[in-house]
Structure formats: structure tokens, C-alpha cells
PDB file of N, CA and C in Angstrom:
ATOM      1  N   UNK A   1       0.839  -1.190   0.000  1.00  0.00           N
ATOM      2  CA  UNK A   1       0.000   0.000   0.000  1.00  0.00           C
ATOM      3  C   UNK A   1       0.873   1.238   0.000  1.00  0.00           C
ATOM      4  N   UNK A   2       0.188   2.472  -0.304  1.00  0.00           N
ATOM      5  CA  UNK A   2       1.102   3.895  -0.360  1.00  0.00           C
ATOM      6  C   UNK A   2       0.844   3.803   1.322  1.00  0.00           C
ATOM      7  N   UNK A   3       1.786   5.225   1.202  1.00  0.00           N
ATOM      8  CA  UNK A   3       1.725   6.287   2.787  1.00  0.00           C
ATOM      9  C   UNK A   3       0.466   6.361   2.827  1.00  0.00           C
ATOM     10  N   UNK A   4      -0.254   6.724   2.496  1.00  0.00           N
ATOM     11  CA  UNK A   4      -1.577   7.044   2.986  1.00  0.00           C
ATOM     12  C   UNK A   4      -2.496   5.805   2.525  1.00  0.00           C
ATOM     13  N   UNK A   5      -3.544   5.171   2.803  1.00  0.00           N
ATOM     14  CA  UNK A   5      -3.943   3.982   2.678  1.00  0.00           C
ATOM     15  C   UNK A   5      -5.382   4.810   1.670  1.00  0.00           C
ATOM     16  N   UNK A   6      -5.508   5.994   1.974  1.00  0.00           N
ATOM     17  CA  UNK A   6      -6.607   6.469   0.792  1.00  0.00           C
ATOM     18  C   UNK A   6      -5.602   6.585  -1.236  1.00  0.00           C
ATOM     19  N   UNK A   7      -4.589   6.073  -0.730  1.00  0.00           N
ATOM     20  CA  UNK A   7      -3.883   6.507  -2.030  1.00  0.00           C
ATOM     21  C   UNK A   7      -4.100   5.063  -2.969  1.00  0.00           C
ATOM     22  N   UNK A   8      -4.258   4.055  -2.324  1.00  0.00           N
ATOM     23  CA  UNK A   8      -4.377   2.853  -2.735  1.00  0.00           C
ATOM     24  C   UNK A   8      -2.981   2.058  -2.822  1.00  0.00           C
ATOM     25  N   UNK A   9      -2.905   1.085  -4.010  1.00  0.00           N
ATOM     26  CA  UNK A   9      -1.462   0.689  -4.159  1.00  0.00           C
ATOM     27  C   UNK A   9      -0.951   0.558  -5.208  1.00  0.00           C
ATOM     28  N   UNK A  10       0.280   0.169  -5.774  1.00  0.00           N
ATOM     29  CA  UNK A  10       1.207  -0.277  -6.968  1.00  0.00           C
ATOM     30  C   UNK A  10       0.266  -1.730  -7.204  1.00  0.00           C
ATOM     31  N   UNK A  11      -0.092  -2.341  -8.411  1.00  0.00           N
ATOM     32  CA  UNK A  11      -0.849  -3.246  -8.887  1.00  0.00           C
ATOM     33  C   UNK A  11       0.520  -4.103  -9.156  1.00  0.00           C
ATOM     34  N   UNK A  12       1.532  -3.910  -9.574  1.00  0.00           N
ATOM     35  CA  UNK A  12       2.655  -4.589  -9.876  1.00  0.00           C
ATOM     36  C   UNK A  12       3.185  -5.100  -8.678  1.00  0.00           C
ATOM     37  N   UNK A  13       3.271  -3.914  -7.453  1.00  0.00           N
ATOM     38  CA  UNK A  13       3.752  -4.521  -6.349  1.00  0.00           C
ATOM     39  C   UNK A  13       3.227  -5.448  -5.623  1.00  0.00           C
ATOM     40  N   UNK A  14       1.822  -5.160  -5.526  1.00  0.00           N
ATOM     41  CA  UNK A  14       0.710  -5.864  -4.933  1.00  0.00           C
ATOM     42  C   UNK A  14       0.836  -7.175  -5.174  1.00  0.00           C
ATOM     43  N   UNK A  15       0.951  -7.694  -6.536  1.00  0.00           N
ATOM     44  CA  UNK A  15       1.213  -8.796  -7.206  1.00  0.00           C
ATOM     45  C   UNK A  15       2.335  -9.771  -6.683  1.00  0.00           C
ATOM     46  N   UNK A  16       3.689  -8.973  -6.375  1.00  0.00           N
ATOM     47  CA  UNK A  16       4.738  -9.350  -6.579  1.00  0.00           C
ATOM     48  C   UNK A  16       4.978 -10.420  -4.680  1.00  0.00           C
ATOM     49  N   UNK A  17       4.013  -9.300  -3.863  1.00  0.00           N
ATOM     50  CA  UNK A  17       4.134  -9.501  -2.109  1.00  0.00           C
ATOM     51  C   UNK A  17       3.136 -10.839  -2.320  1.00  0.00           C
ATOM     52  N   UNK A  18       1.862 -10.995  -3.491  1.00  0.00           N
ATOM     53  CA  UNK A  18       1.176 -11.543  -2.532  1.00  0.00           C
ATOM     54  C   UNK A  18       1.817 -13.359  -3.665  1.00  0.00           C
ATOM     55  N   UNK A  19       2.354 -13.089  -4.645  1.00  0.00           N
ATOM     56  CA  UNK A  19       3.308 -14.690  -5.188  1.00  0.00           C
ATOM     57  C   UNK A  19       4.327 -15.088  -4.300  1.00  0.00           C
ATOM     58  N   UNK A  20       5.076 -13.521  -3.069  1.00  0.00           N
ATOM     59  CA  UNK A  20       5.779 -13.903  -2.284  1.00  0.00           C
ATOM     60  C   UNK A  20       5.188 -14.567  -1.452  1.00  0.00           C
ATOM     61  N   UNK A  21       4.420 -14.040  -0.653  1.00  0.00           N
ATOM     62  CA  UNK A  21       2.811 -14.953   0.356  1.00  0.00           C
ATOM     63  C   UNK A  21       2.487 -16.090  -0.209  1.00  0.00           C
ATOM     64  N   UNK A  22       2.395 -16.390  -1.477  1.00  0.00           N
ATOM     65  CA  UNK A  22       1.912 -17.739  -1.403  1.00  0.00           C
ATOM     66  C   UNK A  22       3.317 -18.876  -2.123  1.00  0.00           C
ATOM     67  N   UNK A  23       4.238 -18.504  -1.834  1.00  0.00           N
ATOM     68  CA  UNK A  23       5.129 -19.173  -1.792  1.00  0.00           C
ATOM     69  C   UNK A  23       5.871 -19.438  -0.628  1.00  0.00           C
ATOM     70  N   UNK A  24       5.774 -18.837   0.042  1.00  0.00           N
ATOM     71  CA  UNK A  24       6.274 -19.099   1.608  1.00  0.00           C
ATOM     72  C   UNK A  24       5.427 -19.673   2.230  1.00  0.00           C
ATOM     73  N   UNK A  25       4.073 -19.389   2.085  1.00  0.00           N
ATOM     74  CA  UNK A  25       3.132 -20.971   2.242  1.00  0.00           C
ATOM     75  C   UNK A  25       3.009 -21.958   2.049  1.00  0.00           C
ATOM     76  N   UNK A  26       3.199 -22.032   0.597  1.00  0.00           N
ATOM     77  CA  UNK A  26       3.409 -23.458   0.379  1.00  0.00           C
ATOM     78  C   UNK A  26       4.697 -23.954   0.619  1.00  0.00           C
ATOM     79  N   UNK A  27       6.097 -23.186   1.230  1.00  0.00           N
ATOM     80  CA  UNK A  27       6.948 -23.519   1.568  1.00  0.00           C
ATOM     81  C   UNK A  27       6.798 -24.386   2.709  1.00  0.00           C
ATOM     82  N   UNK A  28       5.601 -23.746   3.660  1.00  0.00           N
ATOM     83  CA  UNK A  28       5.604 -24.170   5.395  1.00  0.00           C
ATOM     84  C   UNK A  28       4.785 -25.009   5.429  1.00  0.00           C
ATOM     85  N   UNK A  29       3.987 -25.410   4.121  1.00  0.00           N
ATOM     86  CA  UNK A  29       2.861 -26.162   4.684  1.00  0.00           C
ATOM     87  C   UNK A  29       3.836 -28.055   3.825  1.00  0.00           C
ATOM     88  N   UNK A  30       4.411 -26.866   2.676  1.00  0.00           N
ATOM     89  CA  UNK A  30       5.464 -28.762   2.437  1.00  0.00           C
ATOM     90  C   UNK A  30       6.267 -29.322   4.008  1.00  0.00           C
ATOM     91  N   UNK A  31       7.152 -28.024   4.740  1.00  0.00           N
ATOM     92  CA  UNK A  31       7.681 -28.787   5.727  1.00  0.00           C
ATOM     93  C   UNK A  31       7.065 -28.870   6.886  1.00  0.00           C
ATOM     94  N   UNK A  32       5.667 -28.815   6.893  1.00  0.00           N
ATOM     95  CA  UNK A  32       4.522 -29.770   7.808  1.00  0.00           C
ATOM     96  C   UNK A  32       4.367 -28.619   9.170  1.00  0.00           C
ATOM     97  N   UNK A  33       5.259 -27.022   8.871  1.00  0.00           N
ATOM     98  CA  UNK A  33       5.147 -25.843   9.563  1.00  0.00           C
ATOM     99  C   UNK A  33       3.572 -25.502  10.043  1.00  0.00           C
ATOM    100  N   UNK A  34       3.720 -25.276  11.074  1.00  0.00           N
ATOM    101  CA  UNK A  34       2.251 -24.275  11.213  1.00  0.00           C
ATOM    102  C   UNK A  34       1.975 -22.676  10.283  1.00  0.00           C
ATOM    103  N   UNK A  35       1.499 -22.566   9.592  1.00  0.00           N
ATOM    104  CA  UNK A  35       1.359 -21.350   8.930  1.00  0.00           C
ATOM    105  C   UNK A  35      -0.122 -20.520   8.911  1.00  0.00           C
ATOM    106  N   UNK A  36       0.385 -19.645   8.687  1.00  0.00           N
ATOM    107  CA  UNK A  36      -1.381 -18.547   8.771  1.00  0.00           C
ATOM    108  C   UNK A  36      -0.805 -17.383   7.976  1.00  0.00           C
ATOM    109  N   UNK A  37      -1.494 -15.841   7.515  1.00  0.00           N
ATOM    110  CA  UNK A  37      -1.557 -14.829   6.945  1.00  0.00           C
ATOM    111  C   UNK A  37      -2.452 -13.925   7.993  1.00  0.00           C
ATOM    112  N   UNK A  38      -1.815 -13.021   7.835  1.00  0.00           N
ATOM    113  CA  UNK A  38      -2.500 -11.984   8.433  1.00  0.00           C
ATOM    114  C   UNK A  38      -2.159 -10.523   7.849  1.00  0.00           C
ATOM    115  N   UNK A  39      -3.108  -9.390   6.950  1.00  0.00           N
ATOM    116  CA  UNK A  39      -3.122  -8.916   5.843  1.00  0.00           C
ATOM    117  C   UNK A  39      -3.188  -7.577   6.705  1.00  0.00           C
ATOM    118  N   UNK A  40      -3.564  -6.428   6.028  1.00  0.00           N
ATOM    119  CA  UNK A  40      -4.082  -5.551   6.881  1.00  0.00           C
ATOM    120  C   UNK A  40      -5.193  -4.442   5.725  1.00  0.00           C
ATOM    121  N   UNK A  41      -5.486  -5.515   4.930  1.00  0.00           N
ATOM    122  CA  UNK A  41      -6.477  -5.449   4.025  1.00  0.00           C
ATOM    123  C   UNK A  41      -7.580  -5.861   4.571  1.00  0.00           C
ATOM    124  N   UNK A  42      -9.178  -5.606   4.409  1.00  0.00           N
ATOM    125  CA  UNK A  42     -10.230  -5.881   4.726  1.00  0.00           C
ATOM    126  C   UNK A  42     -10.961  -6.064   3.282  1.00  0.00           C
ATOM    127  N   UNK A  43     -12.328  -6.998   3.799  1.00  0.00           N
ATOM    128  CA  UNK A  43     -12.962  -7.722   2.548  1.00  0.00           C
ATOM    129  C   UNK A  43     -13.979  -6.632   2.287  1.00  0.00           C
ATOM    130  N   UNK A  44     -14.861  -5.831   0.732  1.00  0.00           N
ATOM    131  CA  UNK A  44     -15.613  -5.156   0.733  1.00  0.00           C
ATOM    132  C   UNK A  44     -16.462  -4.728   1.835  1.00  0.00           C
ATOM    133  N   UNK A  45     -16.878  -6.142   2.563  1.00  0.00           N
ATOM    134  CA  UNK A  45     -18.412  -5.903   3.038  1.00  0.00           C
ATOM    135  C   UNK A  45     -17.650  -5.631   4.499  1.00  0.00           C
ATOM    136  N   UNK A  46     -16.593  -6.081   5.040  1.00  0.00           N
ATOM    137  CA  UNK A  46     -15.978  -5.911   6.160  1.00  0.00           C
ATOM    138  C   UNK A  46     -15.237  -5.280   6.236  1.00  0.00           C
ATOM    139  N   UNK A  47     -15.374  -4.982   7.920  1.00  0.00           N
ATOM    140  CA  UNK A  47     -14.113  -3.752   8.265  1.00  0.00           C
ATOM    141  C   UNK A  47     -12.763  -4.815   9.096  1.00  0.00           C
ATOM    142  N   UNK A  48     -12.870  -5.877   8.946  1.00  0.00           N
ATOM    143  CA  UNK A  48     -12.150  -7.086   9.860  1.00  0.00           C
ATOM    144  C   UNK A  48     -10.997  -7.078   9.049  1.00  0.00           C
ATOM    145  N   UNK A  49      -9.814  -7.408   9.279  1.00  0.00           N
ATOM    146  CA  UNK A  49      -8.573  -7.715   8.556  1.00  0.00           C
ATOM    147  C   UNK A  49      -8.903  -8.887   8.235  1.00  0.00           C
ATOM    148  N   UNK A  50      -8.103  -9.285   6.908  1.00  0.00           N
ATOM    149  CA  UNK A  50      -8.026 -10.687   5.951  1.00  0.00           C
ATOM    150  C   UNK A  50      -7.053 -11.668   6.969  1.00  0.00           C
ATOM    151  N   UNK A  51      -7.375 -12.734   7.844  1.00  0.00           N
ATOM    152  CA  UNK A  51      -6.695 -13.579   8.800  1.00  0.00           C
ATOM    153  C   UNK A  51      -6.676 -15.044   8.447  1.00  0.00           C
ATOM    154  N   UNK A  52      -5.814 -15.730   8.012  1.00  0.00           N
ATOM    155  CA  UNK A  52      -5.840 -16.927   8.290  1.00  0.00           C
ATOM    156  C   UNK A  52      -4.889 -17.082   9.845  1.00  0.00           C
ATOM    157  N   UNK A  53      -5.117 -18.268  11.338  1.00  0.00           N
ATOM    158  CA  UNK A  53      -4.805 -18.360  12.164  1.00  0.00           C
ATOM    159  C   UNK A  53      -3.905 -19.836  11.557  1.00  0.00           C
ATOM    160  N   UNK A  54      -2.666 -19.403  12.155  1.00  0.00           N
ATOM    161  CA  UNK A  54      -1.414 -20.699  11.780  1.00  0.00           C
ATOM    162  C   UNK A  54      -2.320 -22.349  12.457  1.00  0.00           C
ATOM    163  N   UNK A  55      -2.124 -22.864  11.005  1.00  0.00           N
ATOM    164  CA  UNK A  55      -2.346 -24.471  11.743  1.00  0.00           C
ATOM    165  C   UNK A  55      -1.554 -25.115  10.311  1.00  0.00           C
ATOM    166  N   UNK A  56      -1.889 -26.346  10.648  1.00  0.00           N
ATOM    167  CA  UNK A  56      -0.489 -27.423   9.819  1.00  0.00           C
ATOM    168  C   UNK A  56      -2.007 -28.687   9.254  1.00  0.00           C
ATOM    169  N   UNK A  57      -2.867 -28.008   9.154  1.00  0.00           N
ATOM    170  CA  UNK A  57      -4.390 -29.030   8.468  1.00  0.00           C
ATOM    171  C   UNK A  57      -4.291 -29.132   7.338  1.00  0.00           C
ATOM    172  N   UNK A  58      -4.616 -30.404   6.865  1.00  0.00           N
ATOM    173  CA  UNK A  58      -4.366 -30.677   5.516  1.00  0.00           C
ATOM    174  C   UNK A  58      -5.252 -29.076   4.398  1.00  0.00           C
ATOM    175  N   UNK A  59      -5.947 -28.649   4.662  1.00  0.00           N
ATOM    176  CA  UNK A  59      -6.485 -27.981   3.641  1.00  0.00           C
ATOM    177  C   UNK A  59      -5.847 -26.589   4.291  1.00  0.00           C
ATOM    178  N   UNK A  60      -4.856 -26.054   5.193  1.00  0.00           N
ATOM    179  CA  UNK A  60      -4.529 -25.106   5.490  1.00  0.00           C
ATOM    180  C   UNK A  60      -3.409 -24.196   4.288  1.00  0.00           C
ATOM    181  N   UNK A  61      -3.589 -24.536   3.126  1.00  0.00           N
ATOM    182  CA  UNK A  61      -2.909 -23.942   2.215  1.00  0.00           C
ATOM    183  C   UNK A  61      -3.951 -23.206   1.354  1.00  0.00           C
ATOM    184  N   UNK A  62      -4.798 -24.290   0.712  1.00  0.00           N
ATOM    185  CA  UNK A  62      -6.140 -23.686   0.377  1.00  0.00           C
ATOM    186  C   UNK A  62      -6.330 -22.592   1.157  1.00  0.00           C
ATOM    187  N   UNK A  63      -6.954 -22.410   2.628  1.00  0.00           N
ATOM    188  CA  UNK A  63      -7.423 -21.220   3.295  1.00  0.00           C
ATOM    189  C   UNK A  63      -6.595 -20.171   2.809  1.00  0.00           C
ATOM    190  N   UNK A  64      -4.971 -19.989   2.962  1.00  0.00           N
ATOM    191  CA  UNK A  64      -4.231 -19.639   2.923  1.00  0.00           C
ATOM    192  C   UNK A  64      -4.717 -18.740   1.289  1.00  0.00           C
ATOM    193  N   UNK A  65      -4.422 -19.124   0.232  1.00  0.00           N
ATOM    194  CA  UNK A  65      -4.511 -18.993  -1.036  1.00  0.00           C
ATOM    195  C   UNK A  65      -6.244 -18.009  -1.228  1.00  0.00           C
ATOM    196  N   UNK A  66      -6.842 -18.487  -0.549  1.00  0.00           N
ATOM    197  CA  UNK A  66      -8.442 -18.050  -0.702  1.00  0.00           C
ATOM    198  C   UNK A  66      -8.517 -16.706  -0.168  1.00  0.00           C
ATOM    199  N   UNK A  67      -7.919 -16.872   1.076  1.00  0.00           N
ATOM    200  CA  UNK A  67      -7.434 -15.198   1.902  1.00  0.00           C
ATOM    201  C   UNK A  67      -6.409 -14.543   0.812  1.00  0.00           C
ATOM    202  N   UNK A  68      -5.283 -14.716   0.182  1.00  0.00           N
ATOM    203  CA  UNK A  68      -4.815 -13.744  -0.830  1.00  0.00           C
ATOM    204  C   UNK A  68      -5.384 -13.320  -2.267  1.00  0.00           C
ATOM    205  N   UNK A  69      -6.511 -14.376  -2.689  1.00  0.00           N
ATOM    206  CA  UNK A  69      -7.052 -14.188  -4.120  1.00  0.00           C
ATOM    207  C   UNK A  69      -7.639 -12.822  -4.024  1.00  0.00           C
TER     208      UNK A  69
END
């Protein structure tokens, strides 16, 4: 995001953090790591931050991936 969060963000950069995010996920979830995301983005309808909570569950990559799409 810019300095000011009304400025929005770089679409290139945006891109670049969140292939980093989901590669370090699927890094932790191959070596059986507990992993989670925690964004400081919120979903349209919510004012809640985008959270996955670290666990090592078989579908905890999915969550993972669904929170950055």
C-alpha cells in the first residue's frame, strides 16, 4: 500500500508480495510448519482484517490462497 492507505497501491507490487505470500506458504505447509496470513487489508463488506490463524491441516494452504485471491 502507499503512505496514505486512501492513495491505494502499486498493482505490480501488490502482485509481486502476494506470489511472495503464497510461496512461503506453500513452503511451510510442504515442511509440515504451522502457517497462517495476516493482511491488513479488509474484505468489501468488512471492516475485519483478511486472517488466516497458523495451523499445519491438511487444507490449510487452500485457506491460505483463498485469503490472498
Amino acid at each position: 500500500t502507499m503512505a496514505k492507505h486512501w492513495q491505494g497501491y502499486i498493482p505490480e507490487r501488490m502482485e509481486r508480495v502476494v506470489s511472495v505470500a503464497a510461496s512461503a506458504a506453500t513452503h511451510a505447509v510442504e515442511q509440515r510448519w504451522p502457517v497462517g496470513i495476516l493482511t491488513n487489508g479488509a474484505l468489501p463488506e468488512s471492516d475485519q482484517a483478511v486472517k488466516v490463524l497458523p495451523g499445519r491441516s491438511p487444507g490449510q494452504l487452500t485457506h491460505i490462497m483463498e485469503a490472498l485471491a
